[in-house]
C-alpha atoms as a PDB file:
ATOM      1  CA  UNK A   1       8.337  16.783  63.016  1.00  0.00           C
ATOM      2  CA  UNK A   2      10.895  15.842  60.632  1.00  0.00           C
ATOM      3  CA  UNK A   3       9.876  14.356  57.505  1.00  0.00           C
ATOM      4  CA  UNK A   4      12.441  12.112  55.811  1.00  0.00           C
ATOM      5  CA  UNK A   5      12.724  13.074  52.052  1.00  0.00           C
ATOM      6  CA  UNK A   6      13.404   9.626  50.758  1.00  0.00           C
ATOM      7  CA  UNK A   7      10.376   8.352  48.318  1.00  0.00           C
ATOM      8  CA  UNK A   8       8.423   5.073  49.576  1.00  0.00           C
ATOM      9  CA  UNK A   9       6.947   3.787  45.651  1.00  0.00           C
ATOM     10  CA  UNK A  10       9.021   2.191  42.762  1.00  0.00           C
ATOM     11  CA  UNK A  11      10.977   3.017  40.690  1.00  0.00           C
ATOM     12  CA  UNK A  12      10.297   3.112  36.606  1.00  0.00           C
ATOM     13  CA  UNK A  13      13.385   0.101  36.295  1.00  0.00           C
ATOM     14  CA  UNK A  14      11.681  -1.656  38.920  1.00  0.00           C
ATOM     15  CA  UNK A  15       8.079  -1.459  37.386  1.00  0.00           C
ATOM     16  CA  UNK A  16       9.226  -2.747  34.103  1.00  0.00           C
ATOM     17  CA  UNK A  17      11.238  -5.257  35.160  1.00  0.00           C
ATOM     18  CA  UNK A  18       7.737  -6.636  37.604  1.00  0.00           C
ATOM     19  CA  UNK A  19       5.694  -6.489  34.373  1.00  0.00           C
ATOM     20  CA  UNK A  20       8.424  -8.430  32.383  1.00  0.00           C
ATOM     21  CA  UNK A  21       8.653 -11.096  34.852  1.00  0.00           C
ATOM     22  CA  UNK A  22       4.781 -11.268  34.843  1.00  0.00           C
ATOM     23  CA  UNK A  23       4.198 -11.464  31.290  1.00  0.00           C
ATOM     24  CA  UNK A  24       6.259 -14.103  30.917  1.00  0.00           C
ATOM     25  CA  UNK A  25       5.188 -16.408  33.699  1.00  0.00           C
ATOM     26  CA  UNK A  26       1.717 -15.540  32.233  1.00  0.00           C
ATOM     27  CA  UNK A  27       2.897 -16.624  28.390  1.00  0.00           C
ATOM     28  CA  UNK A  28       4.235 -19.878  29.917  1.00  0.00           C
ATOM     29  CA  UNK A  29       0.867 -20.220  31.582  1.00  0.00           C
ATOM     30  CA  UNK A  30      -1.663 -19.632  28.707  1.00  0.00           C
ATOM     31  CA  UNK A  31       0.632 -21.909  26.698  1.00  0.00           C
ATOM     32  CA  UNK A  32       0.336 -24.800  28.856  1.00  0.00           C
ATOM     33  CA  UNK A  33      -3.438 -24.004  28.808  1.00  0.00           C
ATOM     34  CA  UNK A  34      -3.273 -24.146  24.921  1.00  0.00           C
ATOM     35  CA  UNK A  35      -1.935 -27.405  25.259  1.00  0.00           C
ATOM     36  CA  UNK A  36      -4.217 -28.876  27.517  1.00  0.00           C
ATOM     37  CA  UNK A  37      -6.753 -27.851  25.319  1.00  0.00           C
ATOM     38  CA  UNK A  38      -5.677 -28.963  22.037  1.00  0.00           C
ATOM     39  CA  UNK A  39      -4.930 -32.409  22.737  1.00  0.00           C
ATOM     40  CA  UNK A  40      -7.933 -32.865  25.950  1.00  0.00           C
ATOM     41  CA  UNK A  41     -10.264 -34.673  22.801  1.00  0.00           C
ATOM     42  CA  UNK A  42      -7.584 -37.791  23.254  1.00  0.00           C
ATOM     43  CA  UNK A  43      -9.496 -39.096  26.403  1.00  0.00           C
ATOM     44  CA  UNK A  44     -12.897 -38.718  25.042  1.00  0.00           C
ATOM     45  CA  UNK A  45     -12.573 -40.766  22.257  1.00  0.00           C
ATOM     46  CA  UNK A  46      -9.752 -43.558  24.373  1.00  0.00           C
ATOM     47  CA  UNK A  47     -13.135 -43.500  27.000  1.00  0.00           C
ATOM     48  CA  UNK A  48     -15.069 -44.097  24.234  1.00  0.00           C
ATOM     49  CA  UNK A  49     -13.555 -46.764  22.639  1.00  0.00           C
ATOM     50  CA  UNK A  50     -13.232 -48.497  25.679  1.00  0.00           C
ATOM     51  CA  UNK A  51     -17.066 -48.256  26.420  1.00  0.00           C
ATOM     52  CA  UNK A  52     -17.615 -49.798  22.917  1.00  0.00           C
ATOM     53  CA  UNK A  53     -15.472 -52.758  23.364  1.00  0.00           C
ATOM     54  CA  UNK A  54     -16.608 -53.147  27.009  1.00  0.00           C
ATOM     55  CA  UNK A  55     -20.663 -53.285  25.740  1.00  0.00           C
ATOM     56  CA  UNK A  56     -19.346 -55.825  22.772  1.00  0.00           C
ATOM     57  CA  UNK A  57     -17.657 -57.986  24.970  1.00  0.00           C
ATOM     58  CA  UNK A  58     -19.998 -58.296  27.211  1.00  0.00           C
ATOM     59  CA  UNK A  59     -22.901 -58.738  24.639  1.00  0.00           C
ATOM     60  CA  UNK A  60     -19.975 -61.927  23.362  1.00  0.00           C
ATOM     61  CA  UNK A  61     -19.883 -62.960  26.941  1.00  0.00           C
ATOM     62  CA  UNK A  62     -23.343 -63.085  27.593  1.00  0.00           C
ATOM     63  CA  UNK A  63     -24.557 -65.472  24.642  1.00  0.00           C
ATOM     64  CA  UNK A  64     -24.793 -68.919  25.828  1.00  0.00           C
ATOM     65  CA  UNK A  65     -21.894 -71.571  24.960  1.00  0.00           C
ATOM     66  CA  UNK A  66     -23.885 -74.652  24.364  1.00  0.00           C
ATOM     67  CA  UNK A  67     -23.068 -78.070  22.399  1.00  0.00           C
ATOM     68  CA  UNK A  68     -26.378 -76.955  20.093  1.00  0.00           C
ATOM     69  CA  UNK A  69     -27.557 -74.011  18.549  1.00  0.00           C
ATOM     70  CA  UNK A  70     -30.510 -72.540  20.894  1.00  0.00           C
ATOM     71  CA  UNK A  71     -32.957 -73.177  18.392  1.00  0.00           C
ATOM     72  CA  UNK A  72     -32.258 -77.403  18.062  1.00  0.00           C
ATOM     73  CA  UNK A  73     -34.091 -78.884  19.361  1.00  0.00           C
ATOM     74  CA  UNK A  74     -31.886 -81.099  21.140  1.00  0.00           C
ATOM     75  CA  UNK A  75     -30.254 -77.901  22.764  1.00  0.00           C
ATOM     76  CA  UNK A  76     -31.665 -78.573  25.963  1.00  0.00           C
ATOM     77  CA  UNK A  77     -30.805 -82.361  26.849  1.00  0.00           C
ATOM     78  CA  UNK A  78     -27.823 -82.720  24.596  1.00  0.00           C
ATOM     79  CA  UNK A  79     -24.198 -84.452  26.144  1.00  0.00           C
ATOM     80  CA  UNK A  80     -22.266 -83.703  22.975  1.00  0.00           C
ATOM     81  CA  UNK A  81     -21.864 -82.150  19.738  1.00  0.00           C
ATOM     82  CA  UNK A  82     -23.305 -85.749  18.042  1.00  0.00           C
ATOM     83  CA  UNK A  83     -26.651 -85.580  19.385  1.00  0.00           C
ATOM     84  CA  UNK A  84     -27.156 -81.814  17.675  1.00  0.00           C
ATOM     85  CA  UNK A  85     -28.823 -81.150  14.391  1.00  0.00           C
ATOM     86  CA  UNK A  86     -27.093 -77.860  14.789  1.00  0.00           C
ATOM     87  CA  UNK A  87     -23.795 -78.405  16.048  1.00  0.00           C
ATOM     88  CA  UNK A  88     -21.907 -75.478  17.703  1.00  0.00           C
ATOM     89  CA  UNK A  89     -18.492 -76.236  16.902  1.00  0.00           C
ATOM     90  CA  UNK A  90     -17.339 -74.396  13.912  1.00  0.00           C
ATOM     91  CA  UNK A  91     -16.562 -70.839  14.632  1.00  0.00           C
ATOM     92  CA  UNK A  92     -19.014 -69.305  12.238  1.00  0.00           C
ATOM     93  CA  UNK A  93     -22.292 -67.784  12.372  1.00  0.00           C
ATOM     94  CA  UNK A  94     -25.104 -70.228  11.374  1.00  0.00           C
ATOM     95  CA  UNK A  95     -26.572 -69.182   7.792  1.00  0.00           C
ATOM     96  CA  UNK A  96     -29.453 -66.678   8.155  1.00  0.00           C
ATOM     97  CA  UNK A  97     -28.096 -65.650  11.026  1.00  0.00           C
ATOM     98  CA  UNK A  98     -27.471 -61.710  12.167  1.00  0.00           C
ATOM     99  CA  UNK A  99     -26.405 -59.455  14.889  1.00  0.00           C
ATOM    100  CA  UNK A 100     -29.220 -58.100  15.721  1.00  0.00           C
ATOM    101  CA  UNK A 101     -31.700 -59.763  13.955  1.00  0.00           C
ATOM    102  CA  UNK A 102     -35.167 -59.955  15.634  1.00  0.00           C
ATOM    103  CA  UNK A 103     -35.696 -63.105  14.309  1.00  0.00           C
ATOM    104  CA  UNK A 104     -32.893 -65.042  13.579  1.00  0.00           C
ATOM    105  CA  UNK A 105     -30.253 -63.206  16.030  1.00  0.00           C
ATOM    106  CA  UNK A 106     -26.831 -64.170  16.875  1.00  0.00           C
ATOM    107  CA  UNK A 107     -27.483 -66.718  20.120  1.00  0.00           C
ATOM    108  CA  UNK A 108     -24.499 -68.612  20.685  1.00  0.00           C
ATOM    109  CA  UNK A 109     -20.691 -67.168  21.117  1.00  0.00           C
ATOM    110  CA  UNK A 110     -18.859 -68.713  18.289  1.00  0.00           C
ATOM    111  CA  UNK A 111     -21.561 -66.464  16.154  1.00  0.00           C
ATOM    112  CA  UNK A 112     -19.683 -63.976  16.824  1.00  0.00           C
ATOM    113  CA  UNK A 113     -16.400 -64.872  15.629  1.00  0.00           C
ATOM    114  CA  UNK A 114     -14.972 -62.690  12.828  1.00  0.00           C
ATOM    115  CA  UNK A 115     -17.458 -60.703  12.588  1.00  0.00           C
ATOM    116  CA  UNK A 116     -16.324 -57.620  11.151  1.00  0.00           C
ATOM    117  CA  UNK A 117     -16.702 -55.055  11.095  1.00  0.00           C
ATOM    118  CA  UNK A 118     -19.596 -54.838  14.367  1.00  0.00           C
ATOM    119  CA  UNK A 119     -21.860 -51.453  13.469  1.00  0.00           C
ATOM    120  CA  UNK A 120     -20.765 -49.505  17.071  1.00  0.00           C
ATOM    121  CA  UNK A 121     -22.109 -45.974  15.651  1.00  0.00           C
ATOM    122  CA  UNK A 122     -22.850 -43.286  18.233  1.00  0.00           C
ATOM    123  CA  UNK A 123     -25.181 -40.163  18.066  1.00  0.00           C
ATOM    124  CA  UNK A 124     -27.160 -41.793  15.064  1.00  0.00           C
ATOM    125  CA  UNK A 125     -26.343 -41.425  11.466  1.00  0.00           C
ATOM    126  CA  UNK A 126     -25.647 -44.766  10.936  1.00  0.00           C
ATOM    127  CA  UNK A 127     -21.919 -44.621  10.062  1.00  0.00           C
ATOM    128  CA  UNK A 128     -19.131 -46.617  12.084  1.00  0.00           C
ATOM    129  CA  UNK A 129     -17.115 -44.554  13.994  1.00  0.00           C
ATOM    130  CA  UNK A 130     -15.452 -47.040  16.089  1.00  0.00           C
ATOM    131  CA  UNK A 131     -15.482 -50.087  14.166  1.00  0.00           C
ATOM    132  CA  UNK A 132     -15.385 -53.066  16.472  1.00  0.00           C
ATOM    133  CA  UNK A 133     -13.714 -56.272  15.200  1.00  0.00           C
ATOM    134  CA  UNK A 134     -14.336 -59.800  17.422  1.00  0.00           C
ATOM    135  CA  UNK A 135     -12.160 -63.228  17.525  1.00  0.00           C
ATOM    136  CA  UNK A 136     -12.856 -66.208  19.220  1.00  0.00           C
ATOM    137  CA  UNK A 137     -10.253 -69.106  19.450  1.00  0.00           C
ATOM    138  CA  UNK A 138     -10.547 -72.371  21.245  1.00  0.00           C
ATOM    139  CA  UNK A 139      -7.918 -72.436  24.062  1.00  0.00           C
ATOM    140  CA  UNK A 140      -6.853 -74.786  26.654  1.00  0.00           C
ATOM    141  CA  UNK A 141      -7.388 -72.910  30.313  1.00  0.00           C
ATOM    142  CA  UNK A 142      -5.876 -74.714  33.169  1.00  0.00           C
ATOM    143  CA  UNK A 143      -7.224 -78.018  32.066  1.00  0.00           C
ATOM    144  CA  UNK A 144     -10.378 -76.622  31.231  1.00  0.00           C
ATOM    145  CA  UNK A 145     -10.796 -77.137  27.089  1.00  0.00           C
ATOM    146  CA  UNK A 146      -8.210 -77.187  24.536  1.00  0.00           C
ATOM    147  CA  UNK A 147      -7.447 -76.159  21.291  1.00  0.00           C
ATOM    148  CA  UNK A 148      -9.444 -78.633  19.562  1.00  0.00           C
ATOM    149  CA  UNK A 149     -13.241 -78.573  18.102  1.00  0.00           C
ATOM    150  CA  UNK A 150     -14.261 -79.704  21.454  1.00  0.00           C
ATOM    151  CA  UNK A 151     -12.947 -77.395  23.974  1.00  0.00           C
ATOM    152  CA  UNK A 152     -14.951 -75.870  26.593  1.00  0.00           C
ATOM    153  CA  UNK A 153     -12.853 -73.056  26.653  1.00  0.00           C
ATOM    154  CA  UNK A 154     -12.615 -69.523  24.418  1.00  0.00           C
ATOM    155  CA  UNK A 155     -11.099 -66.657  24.615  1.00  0.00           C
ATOM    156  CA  UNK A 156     -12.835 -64.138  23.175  1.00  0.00           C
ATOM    157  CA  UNK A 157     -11.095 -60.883  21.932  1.00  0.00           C
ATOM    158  CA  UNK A 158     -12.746 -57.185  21.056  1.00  0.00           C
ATOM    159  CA  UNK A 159     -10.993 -54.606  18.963  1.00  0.00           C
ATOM    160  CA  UNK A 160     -11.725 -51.142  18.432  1.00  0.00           C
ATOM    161  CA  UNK A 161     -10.368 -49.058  16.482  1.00  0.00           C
ATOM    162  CA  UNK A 162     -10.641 -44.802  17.852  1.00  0.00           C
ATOM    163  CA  UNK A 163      -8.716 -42.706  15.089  1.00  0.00           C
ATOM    164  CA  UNK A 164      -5.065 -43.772  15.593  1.00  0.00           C
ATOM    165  CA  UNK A 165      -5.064 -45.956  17.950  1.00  0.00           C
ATOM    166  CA  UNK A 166      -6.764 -49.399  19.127  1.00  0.00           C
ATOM    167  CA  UNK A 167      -8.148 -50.687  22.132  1.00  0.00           C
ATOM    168  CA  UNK A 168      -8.377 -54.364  22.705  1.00  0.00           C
ATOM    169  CA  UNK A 169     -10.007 -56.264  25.485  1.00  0.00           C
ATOM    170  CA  UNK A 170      -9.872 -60.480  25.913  1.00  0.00           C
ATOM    171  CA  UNK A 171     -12.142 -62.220  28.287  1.00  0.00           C
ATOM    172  CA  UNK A 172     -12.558 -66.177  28.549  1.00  0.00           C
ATOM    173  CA  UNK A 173     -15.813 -67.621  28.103  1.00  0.00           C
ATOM    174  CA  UNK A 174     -16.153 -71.987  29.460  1.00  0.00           C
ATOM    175  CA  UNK A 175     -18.877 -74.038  28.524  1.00  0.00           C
ATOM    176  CA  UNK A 176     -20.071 -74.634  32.484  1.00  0.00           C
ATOM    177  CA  UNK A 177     -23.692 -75.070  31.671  1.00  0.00           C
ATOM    178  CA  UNK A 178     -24.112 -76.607  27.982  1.00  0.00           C
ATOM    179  CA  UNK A 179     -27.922 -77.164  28.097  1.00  0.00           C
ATOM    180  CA  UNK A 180     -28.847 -73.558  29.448  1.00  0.00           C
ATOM    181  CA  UNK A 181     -30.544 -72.098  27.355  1.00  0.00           C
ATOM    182  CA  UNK A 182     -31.882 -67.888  27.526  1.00  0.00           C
END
């Protein structure tokens, strides 16, 4: 039998120079990780923010666009602005009324214009931490409306505001069913 005398293992050069090239591809890992970490609160609150302006927009969209204020009582039959007690076109909240009011709530979607800022707090405690902001202009939409008191067009627009930056989301609301009523 003949038994070579050459050693099979590493060397020491060889061993350090492994467990330098593996300590720093693991550095560069963990600080990528560290990275990742730090800034991975971003998307929550963007998401957030988004969900908030999302729920007030639709809430916006979802309020009837009528020539009367739902509690006229002309509301239901009325062709025009004229036949209303409680005309719907000024961009204003009536007087009395609230968001959220049980009894005299917000029920028409030029309420909701400049109202700022909308309460949007989450978790409880009652503070604002997205405060929501809300605009609605008359526009003129493919012959549909105009800028004037009568259009049957808005655009309604929904700002929130998430630490340093703001999301904003537009949606257009027409006046396709004047007398319905919720």
């Amino acid at each position: 039998m003949c038994i070579s005398r050459r050693q099979h293992g590493m060397t020491l050069i060889e061993l350090i120079v492994f467990i330098v090239i593996v300590s720093t591809a693991l550095a560069g890992v963990v600080t990528v990780f560290l990275v990742t970490t730090k800034s991975s609160a971003d998307p929550m609150i963007r998401k957030q923010a988004l969900a908030i302006a999302e729920a007030v927009l639709e809430e916006v969209m979802l309020q009837p666009f009528t020539w009367c204020d739902p509690d006229d009582p002309a509301a239901p039959t009325a062709t025009g602005y004229g036949a209303c007690a409680t005309p719907e076109n000024n961009l204003t909240a009536e007087v009395g009324e609230t968001r959220g009011s049980a009894t005299t709530p917000w029920d028409n979607v030029n309420d909701y214009n400049s109202a700022t800022p909308i309460s949007t707090s989450i978790g409880g405690g009652g503070s604002t931490l997205y405060p929501a902001t809300v605009t609605v202009q008359r526009v003129a939409l493919n012959g549909v409306g105009d800028a004037t008191a009568t259009s049957a067009a808005l655009l309604v627009t929904v700002s929130v505001v998430a630490g340093n930056e703001s999301i904003q989301l537009q949606g257009y609301r027409t006046r396709h069913s004047p007398n319905f009523l919720p």
